[in-house]
N, C-alpha and C. Protein backbone atom coordinates (compact mmCIF):
# COMPACT_ATOMS: atom_id res chain seq x y z
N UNK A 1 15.74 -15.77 24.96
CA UNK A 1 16.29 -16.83 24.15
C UNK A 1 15.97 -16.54 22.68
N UNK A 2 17.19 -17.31 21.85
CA UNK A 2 17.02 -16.52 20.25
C UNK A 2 15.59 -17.49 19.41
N UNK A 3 15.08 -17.13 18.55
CA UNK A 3 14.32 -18.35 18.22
C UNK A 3 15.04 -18.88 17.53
N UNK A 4 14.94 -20.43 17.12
CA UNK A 4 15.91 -21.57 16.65
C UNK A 4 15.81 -21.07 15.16
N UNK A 5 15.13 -20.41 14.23
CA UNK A 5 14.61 -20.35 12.72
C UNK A 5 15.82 -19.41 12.67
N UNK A 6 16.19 -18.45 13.45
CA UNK A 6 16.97 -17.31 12.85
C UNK A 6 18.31 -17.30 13.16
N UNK A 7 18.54 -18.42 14.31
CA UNK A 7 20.22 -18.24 14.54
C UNK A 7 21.34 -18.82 13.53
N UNK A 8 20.76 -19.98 12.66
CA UNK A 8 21.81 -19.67 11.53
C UNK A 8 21.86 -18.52 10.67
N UNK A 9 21.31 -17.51 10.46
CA UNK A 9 21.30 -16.67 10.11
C UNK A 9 22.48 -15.49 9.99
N UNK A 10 23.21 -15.10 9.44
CA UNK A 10 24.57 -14.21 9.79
C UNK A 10 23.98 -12.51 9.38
N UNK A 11 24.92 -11.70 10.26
CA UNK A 11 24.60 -10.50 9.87
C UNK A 11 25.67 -9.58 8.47
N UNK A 12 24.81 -9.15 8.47
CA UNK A 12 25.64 -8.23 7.07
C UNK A 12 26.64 -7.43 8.24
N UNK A 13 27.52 -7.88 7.96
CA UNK A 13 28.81 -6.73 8.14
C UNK A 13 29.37 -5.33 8.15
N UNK A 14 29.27 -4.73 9.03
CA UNK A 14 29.58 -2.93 9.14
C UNK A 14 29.80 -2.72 8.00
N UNK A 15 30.78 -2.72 7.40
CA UNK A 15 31.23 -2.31 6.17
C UNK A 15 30.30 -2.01 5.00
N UNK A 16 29.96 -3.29 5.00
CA UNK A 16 29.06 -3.46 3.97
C UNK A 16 27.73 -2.56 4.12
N UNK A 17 27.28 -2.54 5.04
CA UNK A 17 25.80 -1.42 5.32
C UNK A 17 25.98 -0.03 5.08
N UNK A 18 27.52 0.21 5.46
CA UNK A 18 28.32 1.85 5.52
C UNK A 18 28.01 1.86 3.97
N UNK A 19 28.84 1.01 3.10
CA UNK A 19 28.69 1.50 1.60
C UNK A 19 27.62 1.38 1.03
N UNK A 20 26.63 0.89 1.38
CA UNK A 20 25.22 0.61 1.03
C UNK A 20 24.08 2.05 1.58
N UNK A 21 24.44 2.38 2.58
CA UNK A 21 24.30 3.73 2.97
C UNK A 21 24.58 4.83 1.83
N UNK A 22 25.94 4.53 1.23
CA UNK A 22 26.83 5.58 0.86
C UNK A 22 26.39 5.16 -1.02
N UNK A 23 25.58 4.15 -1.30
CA UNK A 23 25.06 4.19 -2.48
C UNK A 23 26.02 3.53 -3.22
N UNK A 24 27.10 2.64 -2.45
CA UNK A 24 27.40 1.75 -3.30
C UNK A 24 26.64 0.52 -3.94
N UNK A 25 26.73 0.48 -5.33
CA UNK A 25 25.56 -0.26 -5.49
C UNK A 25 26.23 -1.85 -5.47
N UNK A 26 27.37 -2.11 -5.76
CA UNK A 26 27.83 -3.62 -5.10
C UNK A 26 27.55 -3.73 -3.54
N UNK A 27 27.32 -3.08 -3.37
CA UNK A 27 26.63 -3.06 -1.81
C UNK A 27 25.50 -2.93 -1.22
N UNK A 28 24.73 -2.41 -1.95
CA UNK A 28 23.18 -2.60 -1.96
C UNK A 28 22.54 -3.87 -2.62
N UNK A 29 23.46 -4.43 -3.52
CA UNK A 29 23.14 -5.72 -3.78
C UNK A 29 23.19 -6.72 -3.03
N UNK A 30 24.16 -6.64 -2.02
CA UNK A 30 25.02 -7.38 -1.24
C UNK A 30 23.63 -7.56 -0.69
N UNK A 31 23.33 -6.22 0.31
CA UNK A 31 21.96 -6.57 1.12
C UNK A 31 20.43 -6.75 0.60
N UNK A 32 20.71 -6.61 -0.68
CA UNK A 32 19.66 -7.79 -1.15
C UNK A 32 19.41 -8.80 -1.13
N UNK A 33 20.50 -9.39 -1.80
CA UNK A 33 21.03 -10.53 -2.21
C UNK A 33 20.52 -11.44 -0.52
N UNK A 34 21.16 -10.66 0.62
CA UNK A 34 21.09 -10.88 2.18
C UNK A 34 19.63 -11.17 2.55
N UNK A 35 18.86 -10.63 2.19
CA UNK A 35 17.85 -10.36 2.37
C UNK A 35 16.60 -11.11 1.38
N UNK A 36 16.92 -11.91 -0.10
CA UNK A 36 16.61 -12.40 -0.83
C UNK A 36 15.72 -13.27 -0.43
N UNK A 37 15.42 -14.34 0.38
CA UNK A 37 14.99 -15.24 0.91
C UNK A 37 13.74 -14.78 1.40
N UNK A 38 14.27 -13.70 2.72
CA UNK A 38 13.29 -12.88 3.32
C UNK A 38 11.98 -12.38 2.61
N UNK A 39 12.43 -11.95 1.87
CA UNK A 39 11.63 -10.80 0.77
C UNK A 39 10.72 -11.67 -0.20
N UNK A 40 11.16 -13.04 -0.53
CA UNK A 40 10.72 -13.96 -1.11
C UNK A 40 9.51 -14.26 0.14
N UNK A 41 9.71 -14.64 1.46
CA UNK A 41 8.58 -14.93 2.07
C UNK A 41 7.92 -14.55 2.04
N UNK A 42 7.79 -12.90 2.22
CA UNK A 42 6.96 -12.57 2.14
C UNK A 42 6.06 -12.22 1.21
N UNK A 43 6.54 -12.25 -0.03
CA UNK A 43 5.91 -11.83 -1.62
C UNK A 43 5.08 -13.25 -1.67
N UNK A 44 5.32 -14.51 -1.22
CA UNK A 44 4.34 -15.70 -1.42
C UNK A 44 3.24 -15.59 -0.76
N UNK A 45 2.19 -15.86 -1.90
CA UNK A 45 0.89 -15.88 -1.70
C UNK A 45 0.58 -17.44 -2.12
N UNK A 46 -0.57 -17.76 -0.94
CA UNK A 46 -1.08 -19.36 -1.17
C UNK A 46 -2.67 -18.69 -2.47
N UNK A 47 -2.60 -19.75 -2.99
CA UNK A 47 -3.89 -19.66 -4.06
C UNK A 47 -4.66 -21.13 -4.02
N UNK A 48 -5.90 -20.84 -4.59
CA UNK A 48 -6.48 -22.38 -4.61
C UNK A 48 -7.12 -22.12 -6.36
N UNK A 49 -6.90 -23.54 -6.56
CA UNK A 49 -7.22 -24.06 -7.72
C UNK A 49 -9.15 -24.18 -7.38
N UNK A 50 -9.57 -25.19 -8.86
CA UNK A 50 -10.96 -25.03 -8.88
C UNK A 50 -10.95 -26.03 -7.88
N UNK A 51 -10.24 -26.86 -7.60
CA UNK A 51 -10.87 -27.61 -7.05
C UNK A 51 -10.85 -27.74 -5.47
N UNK A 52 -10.31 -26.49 -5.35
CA UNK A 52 -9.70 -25.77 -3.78
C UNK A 52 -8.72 -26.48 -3.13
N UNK A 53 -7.94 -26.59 -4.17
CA UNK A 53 -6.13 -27.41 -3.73
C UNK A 53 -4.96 -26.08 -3.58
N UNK A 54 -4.68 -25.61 -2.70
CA UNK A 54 -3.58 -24.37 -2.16
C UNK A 54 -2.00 -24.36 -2.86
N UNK A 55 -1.69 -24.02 -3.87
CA UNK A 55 -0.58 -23.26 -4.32
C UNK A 55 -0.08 -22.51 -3.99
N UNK A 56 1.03 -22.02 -3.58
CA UNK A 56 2.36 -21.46 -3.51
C UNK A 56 2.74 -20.58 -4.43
N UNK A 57 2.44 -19.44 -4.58
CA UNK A 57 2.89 -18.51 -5.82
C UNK A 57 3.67 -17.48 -5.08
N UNK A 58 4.88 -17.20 -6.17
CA UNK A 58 5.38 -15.61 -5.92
C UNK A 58 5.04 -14.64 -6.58
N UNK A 59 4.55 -13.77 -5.78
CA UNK A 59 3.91 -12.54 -6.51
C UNK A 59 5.01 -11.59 -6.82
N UNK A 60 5.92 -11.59 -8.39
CA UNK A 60 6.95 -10.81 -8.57
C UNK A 60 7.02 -9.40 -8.22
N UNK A 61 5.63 -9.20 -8.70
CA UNK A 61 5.32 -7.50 -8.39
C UNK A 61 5.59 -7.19 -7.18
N UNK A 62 4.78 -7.98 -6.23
CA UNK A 62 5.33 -7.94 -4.61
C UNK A 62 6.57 -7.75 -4.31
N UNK A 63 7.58 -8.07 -5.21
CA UNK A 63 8.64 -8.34 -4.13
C UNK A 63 9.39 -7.64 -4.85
N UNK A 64 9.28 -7.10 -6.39
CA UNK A 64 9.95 -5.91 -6.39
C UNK A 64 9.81 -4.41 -5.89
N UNK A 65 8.69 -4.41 -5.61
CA UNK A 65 8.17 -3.14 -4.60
C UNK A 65 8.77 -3.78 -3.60
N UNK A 66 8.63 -4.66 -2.82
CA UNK A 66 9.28 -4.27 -1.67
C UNK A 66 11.08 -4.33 -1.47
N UNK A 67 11.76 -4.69 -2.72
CA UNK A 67 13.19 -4.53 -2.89
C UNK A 67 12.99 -2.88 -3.57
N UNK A 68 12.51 -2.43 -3.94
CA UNK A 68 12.27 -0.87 -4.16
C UNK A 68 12.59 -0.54 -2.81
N UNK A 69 11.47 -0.47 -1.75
CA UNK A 69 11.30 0.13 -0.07
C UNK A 69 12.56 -0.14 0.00
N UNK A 70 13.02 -1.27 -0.20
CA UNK A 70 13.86 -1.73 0.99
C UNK A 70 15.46 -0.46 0.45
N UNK A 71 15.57 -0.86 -0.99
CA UNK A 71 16.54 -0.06 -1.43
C UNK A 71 16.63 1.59 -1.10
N UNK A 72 15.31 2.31 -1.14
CA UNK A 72 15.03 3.55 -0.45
C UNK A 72 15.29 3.47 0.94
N UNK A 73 15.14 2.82 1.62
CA UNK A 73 15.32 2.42 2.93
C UNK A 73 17.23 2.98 3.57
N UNK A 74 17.77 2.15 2.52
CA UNK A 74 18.80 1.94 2.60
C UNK A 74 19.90 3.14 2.09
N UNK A 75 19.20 3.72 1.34
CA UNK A 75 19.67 4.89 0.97
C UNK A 75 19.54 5.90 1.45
N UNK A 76 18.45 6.01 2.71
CA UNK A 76 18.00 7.06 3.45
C UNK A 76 18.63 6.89 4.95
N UNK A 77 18.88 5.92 5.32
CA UNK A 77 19.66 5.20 6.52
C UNK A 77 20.77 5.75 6.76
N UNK A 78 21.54 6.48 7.88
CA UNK A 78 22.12 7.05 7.84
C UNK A 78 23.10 6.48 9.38
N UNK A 79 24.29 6.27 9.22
CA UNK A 79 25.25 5.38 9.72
C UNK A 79 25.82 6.55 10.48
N UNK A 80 25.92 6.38 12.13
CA UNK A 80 26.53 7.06 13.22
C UNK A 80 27.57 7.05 12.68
């Protein structure tokens, strides 16, 4: 069974992965852009104040390294 968090979720489209493969870069955006949210989760880090109250921060650095990977990723991916 699917878990309930991910089935609204849609997939990026053949097409679109082929030219993203192929270094189109309107297309590597595309699966960013796809992926934006994602990448955001994981770059958030909780913090505590002095008075040990937990914040919510995005660590930018985080998450452009990992839109770096991901873009190498994608460029190295190689479509049957």
């Amino acid at each position: 069974m699917m878990n309930n968090k991910f089935m609204h979720t849609s997939l990026l489209p053949f097409p679109v992965i082929k030219m993203a493969a192929d270094g189109n870069v309107d297309a590597i955006n595309a699966v960013l852009k796809h992926y934006e949210g994602y990448l955001a989760a994981l770059s958030t880090k909780r913090l505590y104040d002095e008075n040990g109250n937990p914040h919510l921060c995005l660590d930018e650095e985080l998450k452009r390294r990992l839109e770096t990977k991901l873009i190498t990723k994608i460029l190295n991916f190689r479509v049957a």
